[in-house]
PDB file of N, CA and C in Angstrom:
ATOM      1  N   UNK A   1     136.339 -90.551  11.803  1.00  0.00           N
ATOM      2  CA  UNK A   1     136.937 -91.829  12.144  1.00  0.00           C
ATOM      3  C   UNK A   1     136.794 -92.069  13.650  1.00  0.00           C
ATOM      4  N   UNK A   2     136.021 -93.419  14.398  1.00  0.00           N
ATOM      5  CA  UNK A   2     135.903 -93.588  15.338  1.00  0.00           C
ATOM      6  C   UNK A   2     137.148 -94.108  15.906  1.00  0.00           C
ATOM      7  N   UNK A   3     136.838 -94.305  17.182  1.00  0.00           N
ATOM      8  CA  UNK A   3     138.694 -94.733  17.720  1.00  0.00           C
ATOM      9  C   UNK A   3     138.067 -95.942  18.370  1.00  0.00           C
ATOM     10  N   UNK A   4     139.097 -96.691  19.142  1.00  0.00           N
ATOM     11  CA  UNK A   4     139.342 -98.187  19.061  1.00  0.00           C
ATOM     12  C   UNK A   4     138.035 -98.265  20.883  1.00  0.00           C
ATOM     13  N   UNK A   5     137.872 -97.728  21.613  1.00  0.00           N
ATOM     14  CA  UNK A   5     137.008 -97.429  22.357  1.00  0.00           C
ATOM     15  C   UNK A   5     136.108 -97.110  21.962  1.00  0.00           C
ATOM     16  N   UNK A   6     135.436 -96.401  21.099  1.00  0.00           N
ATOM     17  CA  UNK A   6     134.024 -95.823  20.482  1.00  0.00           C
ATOM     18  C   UNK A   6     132.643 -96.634  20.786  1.00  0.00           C
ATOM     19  N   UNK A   7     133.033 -98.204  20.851  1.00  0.00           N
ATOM     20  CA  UNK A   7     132.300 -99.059  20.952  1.00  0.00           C
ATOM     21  C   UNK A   7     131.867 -99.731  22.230  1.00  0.00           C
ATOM     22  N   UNK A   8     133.320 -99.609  23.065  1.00  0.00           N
ATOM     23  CA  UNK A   8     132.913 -99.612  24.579  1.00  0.00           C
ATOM     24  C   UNK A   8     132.046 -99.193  25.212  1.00  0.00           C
ATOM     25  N   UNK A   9     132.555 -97.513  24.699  1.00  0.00           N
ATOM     26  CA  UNK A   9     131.745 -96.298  25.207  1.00  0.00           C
ATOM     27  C   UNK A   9     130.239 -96.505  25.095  1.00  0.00           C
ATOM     28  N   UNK A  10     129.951 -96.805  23.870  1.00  0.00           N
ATOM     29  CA  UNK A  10     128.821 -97.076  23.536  1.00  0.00           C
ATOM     30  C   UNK A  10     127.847 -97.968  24.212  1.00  0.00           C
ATOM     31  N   UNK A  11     128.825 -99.276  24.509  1.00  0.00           N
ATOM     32  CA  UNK A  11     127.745-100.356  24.867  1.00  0.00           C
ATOM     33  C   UNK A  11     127.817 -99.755  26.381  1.00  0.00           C
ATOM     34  N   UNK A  12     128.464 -99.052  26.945  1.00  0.00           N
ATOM     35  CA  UNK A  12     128.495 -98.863  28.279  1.00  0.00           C
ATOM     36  C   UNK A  12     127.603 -97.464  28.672  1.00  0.00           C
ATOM     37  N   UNK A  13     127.585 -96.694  27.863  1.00  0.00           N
ATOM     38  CA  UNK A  13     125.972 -95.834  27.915  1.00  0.00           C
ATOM     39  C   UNK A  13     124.668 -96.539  27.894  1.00  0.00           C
ATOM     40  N   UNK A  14     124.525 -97.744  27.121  1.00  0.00           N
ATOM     41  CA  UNK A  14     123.476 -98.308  27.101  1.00  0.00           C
ATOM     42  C   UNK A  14     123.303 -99.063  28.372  1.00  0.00           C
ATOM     43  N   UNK A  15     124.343 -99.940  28.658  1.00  0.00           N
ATOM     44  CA  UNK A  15     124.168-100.438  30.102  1.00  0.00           C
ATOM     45  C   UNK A  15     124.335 -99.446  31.392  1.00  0.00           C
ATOM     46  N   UNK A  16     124.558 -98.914  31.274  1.00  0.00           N
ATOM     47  CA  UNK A  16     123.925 -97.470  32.330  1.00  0.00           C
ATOM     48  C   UNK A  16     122.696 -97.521  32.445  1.00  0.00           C
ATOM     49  N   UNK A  17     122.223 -96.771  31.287  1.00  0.00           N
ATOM     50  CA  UNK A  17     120.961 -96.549  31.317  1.00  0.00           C
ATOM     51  C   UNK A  17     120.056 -97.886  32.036  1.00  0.00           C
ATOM     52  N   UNK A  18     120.170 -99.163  31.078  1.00  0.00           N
ATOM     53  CA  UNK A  18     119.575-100.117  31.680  1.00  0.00           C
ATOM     54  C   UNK A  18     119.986-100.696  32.746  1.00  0.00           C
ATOM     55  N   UNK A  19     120.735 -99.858  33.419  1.00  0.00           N
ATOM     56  CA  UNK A  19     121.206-100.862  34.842  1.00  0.00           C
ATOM     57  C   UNK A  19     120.303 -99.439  35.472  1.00  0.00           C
ATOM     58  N   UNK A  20     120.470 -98.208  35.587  1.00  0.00           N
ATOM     59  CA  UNK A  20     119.490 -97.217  36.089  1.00  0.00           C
ATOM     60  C   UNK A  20     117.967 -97.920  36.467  1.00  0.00           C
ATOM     61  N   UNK A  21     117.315 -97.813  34.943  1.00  0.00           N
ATOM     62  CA  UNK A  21     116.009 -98.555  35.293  1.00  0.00           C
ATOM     63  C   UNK A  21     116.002 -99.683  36.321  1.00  0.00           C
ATOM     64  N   UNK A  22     116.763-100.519  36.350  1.00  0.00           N
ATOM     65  CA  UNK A  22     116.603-102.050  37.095  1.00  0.00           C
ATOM     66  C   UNK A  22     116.647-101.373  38.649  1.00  0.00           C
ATOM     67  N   UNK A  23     118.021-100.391  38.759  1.00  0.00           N
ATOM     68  CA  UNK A  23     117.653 -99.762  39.807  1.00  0.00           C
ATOM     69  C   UNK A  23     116.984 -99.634  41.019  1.00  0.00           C
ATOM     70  N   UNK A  24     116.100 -98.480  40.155  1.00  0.00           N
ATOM     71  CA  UNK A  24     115.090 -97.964  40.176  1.00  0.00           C
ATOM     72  C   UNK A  24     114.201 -98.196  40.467  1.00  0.00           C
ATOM     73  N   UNK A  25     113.781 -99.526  40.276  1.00  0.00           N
ATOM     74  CA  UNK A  25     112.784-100.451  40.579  1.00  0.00           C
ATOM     75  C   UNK A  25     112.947-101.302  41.841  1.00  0.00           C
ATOM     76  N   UNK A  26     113.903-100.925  42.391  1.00  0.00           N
ATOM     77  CA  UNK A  26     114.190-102.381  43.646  1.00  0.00           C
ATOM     78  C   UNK A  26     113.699-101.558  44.604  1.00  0.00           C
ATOM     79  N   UNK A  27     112.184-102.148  45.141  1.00  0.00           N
ATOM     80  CA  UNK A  27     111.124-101.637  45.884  1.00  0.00           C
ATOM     81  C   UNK A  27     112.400-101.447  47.458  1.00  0.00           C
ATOM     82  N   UNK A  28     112.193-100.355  48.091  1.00  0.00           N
ATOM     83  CA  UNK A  28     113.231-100.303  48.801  1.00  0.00           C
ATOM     84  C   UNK A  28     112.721-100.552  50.370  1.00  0.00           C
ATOM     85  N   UNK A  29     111.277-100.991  50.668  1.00  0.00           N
ATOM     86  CA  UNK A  29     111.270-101.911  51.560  1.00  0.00           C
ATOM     87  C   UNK A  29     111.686-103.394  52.038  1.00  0.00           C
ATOM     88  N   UNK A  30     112.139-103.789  50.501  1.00  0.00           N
ATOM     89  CA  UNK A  30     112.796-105.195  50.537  1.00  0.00           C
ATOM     90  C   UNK A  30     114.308-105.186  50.016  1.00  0.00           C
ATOM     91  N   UNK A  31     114.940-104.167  50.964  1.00  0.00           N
ATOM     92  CA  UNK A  31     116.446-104.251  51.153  1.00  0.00           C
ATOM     93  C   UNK A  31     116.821-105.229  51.390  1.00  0.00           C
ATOM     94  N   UNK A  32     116.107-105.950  52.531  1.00  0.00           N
ATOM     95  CA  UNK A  32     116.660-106.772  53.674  1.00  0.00           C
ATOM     96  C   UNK A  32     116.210-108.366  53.675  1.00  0.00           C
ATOM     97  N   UNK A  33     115.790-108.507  52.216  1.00  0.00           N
ATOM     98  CA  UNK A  33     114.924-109.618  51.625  1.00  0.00           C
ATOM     99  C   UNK A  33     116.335-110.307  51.266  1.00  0.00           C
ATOM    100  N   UNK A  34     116.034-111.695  50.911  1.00  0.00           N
ATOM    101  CA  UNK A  34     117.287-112.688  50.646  1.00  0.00           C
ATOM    102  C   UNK A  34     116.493-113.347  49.759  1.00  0.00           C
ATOM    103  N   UNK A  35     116.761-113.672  48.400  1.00  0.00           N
ATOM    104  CA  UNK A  35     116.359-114.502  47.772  1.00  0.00           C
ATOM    105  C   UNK A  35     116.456-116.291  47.868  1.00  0.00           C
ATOM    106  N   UNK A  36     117.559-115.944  48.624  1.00  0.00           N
ATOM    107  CA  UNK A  36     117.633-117.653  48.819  1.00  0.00           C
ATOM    108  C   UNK A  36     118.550-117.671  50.541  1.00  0.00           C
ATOM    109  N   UNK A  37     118.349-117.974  51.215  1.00  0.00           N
ATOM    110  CA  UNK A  37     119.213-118.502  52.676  1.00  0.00           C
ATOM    111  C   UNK A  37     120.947-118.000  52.649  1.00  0.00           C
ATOM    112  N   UNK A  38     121.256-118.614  51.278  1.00  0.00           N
ATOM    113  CA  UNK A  38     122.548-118.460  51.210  1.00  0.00           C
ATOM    114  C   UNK A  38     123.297-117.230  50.364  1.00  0.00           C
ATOM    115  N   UNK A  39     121.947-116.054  49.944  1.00  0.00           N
ATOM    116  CA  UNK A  39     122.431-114.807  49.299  1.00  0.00           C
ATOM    117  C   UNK A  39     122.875-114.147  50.206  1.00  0.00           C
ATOM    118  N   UNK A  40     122.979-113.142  49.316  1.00  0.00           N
ATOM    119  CA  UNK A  40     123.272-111.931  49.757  1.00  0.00           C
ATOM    120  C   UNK A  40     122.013-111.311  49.762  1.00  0.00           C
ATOM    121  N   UNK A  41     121.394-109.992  50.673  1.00  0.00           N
ATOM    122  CA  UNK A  41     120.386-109.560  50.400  1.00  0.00           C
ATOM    123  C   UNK A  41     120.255-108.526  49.651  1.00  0.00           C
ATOM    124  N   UNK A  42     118.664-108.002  48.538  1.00  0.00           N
ATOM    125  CA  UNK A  42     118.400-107.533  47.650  1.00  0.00           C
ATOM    126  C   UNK A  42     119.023-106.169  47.459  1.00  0.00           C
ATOM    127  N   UNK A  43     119.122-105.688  49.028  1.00  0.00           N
ATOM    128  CA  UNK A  43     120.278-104.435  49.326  1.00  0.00           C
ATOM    129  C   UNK A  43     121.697-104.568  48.726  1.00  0.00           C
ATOM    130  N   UNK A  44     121.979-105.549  49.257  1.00  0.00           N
ATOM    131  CA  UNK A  44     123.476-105.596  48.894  1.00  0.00           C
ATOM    132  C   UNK A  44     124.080-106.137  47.322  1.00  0.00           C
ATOM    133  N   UNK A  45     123.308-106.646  46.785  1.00  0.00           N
ATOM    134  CA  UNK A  45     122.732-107.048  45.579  1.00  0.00           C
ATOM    135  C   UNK A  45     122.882-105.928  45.014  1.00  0.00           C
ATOM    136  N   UNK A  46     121.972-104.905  45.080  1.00  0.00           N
ATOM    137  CA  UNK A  46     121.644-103.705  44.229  1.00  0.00           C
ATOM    138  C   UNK A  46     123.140-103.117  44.621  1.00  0.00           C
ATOM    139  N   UNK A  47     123.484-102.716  45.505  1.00  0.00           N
ATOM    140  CA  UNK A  47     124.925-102.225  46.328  1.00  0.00           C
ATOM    141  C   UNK A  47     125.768-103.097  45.112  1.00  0.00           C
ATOM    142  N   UNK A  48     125.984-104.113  44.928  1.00  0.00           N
ATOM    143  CA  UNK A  48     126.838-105.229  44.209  1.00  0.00           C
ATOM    144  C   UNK A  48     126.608-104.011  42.687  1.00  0.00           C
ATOM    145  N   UNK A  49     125.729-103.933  42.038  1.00  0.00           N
ATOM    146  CA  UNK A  49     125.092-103.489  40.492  1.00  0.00           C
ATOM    147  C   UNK A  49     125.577-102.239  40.428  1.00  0.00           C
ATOM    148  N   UNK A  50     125.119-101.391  41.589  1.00  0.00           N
ATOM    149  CA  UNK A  50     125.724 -99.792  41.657  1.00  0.00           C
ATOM    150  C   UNK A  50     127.443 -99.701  41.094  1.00  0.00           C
ATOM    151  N   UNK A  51     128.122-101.060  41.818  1.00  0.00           N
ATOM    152  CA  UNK A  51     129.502-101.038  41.857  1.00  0.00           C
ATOM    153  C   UNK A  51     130.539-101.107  41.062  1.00  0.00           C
ATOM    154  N   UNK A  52     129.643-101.631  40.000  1.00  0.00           N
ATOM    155  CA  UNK A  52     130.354-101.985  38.726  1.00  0.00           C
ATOM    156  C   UNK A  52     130.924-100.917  37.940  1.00  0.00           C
ATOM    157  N   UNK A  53     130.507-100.399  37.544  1.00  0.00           N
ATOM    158  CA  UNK A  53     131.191 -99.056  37.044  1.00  0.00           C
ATOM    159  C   UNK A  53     132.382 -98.899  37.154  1.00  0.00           C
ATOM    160  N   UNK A  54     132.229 -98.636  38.831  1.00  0.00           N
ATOM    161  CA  UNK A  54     133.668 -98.283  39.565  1.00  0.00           C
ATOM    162  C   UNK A  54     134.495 -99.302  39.640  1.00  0.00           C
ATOM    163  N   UNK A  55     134.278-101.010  39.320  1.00  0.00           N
ATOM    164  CA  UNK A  55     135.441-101.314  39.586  1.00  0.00           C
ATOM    165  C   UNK A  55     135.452-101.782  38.065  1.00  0.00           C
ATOM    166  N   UNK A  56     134.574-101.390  37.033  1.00  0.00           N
ATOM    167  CA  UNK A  56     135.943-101.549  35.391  1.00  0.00           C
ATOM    168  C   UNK A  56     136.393-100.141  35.872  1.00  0.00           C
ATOM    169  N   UNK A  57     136.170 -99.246  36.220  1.00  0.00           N
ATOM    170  CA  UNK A  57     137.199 -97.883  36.234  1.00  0.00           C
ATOM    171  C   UNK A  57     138.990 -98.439  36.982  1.00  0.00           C
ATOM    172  N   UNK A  58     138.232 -99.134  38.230  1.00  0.00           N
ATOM    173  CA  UNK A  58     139.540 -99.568  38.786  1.00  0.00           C
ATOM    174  C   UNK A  58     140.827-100.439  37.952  1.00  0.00           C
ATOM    175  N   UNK A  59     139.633-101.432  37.279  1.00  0.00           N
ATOM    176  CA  UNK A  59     140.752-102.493  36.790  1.00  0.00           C
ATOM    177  C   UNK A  59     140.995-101.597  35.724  1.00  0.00           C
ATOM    178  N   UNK A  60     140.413-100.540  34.811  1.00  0.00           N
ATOM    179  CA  UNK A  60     141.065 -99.903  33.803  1.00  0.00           C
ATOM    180  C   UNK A  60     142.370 -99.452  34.098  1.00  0.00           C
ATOM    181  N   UNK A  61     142.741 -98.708  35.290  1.00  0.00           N
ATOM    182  CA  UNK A  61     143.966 -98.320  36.037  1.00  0.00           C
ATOM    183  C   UNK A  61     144.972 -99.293  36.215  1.00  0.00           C
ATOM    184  N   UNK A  62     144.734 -99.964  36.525  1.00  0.00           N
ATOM    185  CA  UNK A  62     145.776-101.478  36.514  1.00  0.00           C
ATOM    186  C   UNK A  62     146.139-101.995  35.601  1.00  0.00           C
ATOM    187  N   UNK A  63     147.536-102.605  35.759  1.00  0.00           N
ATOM    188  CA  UNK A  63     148.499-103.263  34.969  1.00  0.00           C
ATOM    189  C   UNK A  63     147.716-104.636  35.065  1.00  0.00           C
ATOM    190  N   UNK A  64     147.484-105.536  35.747  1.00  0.00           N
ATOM    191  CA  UNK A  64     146.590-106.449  35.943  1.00  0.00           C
ATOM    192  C   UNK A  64     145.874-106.757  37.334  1.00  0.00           C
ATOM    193  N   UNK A  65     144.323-107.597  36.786  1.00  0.00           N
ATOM    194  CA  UNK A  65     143.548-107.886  37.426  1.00  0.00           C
ATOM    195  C   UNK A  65     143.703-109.281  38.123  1.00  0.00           C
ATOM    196  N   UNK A  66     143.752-109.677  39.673  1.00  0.00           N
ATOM    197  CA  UNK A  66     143.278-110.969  39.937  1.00  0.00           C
ATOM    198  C   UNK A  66     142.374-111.470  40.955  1.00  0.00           C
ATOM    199  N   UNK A  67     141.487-111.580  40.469  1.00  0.00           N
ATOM    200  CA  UNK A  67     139.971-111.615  40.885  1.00  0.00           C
ATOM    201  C   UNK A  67     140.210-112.754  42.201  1.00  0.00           C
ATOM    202  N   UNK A  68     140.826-113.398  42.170  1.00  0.00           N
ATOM    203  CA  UNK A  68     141.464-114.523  43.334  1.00  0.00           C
ATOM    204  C   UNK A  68     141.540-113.903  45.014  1.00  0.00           C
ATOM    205  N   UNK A  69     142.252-112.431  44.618  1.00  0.00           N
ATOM    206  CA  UNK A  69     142.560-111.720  45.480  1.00  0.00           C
ATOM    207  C   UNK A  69     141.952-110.774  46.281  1.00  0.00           C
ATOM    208  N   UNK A  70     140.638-110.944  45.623  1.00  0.00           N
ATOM    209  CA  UNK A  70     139.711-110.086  46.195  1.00  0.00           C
ATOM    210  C   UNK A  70     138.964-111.232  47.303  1.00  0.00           C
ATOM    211  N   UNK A  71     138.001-110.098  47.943  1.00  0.00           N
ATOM    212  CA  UNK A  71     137.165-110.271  49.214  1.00  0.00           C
ATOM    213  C   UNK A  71     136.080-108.980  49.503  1.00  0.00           C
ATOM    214  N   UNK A  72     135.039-109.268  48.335  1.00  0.00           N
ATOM    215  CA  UNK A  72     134.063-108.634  48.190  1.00  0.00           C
ATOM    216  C   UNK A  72     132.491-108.997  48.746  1.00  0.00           C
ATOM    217  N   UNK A  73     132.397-108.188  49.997  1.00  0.00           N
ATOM    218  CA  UNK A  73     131.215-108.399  50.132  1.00  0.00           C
ATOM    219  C   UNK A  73     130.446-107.104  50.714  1.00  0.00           C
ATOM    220  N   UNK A  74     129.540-106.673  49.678  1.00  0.00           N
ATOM    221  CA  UNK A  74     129.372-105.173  49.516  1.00  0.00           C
ATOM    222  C   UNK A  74     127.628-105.114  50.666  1.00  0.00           C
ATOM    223  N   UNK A  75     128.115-103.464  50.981  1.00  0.00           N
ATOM    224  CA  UNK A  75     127.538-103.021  51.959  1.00  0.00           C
ATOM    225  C   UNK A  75     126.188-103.025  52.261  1.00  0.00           C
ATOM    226  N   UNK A  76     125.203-103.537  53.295  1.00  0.00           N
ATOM    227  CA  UNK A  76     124.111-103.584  53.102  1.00  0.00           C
ATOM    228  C   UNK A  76     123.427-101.633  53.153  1.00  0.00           C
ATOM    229  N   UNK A  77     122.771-101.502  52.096  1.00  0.00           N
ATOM    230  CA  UNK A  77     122.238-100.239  51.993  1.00  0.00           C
ATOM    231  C   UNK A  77     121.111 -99.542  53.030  1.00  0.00           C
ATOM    232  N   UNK A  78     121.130 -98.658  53.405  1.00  0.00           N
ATOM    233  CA  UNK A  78     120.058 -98.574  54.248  1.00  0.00           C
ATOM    234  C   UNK A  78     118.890 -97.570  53.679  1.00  0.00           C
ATOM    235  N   UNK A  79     119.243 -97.197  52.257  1.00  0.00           N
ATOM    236  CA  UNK A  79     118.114 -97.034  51.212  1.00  0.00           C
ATOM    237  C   UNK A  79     118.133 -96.970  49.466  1.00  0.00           C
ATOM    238  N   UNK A  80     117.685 -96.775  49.278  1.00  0.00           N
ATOM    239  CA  UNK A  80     117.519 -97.035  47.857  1.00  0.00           C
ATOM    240  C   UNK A  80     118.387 -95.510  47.244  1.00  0.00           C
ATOM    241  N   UNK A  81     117.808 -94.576  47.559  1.00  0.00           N
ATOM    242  CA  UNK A  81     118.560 -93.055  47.478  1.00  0.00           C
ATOM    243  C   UNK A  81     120.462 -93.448  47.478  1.00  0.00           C
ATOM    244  N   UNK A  82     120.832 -94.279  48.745  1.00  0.00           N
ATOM    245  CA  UNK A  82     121.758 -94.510  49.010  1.00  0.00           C
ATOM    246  C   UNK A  82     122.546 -95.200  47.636  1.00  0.00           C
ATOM    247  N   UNK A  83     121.613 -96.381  47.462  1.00  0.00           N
ATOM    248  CA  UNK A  83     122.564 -97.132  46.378  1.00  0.00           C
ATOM    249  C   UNK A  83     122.661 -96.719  44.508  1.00  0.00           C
ATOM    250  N   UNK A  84     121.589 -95.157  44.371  1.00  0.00           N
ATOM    251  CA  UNK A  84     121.781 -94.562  43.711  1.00  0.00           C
ATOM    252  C   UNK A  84     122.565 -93.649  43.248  1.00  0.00           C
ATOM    253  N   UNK A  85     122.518 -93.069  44.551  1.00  0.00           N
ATOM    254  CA  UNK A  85     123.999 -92.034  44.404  1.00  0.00           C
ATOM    255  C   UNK A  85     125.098 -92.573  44.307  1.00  0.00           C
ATOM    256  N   UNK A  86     125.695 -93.620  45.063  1.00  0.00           N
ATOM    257  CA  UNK A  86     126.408 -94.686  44.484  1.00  0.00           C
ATOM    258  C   UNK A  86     126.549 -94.321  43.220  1.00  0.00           C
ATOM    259  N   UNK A  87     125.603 -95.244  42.278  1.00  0.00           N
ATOM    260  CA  UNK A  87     125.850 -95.622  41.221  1.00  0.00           C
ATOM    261  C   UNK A  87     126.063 -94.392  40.328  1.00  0.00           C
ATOM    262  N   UNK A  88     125.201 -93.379  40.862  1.00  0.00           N
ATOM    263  CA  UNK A  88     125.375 -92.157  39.717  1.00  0.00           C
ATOM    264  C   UNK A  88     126.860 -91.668  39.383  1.00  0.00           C
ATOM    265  N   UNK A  89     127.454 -91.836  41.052  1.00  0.00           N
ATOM    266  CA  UNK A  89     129.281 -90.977  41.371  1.00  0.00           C
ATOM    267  C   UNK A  89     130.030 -91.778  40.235  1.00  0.00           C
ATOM    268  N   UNK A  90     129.587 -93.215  39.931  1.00  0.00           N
ATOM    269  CA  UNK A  90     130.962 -94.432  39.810  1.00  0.00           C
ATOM    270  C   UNK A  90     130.655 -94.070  38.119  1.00  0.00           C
ATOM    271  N   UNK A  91     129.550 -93.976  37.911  1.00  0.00           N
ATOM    272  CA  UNK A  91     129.551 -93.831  35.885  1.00  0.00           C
ATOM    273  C   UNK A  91     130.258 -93.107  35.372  1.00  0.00           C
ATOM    274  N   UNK A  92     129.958 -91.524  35.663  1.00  0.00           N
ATOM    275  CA  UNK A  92     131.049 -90.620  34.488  1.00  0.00           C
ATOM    276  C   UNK A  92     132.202 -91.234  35.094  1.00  0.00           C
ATOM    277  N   UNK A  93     132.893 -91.389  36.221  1.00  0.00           N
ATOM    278  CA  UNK A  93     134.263 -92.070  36.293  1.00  0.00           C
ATOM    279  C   UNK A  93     134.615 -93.076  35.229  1.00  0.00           C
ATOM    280  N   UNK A  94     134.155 -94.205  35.004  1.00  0.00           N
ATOM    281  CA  UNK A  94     134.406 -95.026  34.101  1.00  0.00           C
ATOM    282  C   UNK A  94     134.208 -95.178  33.073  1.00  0.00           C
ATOM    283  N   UNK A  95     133.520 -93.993  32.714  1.00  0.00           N
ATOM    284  CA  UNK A  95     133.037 -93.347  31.425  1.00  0.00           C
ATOM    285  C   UNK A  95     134.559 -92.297  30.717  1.00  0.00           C
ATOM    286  N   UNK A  96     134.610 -91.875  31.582  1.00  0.00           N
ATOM    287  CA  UNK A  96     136.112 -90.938  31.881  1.00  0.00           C
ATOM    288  C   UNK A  96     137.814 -92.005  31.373  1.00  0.00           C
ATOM    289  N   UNK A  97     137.194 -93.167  31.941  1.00  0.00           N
ATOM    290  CA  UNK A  97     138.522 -94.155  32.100  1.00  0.00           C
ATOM    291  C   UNK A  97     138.483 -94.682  30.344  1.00  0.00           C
ATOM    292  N   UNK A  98     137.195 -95.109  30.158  1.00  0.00           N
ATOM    293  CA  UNK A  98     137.480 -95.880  29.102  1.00  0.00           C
ATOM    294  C   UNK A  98     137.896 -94.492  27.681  1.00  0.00           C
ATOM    295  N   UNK A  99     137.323 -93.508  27.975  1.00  0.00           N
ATOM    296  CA  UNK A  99     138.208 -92.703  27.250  1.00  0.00           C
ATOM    297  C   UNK A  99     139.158 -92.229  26.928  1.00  0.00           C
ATOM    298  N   UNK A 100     140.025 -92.394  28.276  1.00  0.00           N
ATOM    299  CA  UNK A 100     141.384 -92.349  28.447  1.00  0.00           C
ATOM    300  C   UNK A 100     142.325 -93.313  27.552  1.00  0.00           C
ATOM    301  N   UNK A 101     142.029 -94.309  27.402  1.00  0.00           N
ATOM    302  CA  UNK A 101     142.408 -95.705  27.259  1.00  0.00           C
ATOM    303  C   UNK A 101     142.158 -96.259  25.554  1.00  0.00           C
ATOM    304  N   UNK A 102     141.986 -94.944  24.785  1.00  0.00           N
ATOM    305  CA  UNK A 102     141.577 -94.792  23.654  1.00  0.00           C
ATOM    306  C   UNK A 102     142.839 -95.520  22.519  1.00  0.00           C
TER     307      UNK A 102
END
């Protein structure tokens, strides 16, 4: 018998993985590239993707979320290595959370 998370878990291994690949791929001479005047650049972007993890881990911890209250504007990377390890630390964490939360 699966439990009421089983499915989270699930779709959230898969988006790992495919957020890894996308990664992976962000040629890391064009950190500092802007897709449009008024972005953010491809660094901080990828920095933005790494982050996610960690903040459903966060809002898992919380009584409630209000997105109003934030003031997010994530770090420009100064390599690709950088915004990997990132992302690698923040997964089993929230991998960890949504199990908790069973």
């Amino acid at each position: 018998m699966g439990t009421i998370t089983d499915p989270m878990l699930n779709e959230f291994r898969q988006e790992v993985a495919t957020t890894k690949r996308v990664l992976e791929r962000v040629p890391e001479q064009k950190l500092s590239w802007k897709p449009h005047a008024k972005s953010m650049t491809l660094g901080q972007l990828a920095s933005h993707i790494a982050s996610v993890p960690g903040s459903v881990a966060r809002m898992l911890q919380q009584d409630s979320f209000d997105v109003s209250q934030g003031n997010f504007v994530p770090p420009q990377p100064k390599s690709m290595q950088e915004v990997l390890t990132a992302f690698r630390a923040k997964c089993p964490r929230c991998g960890a959370m949504l199990a908790e939360h069973d």
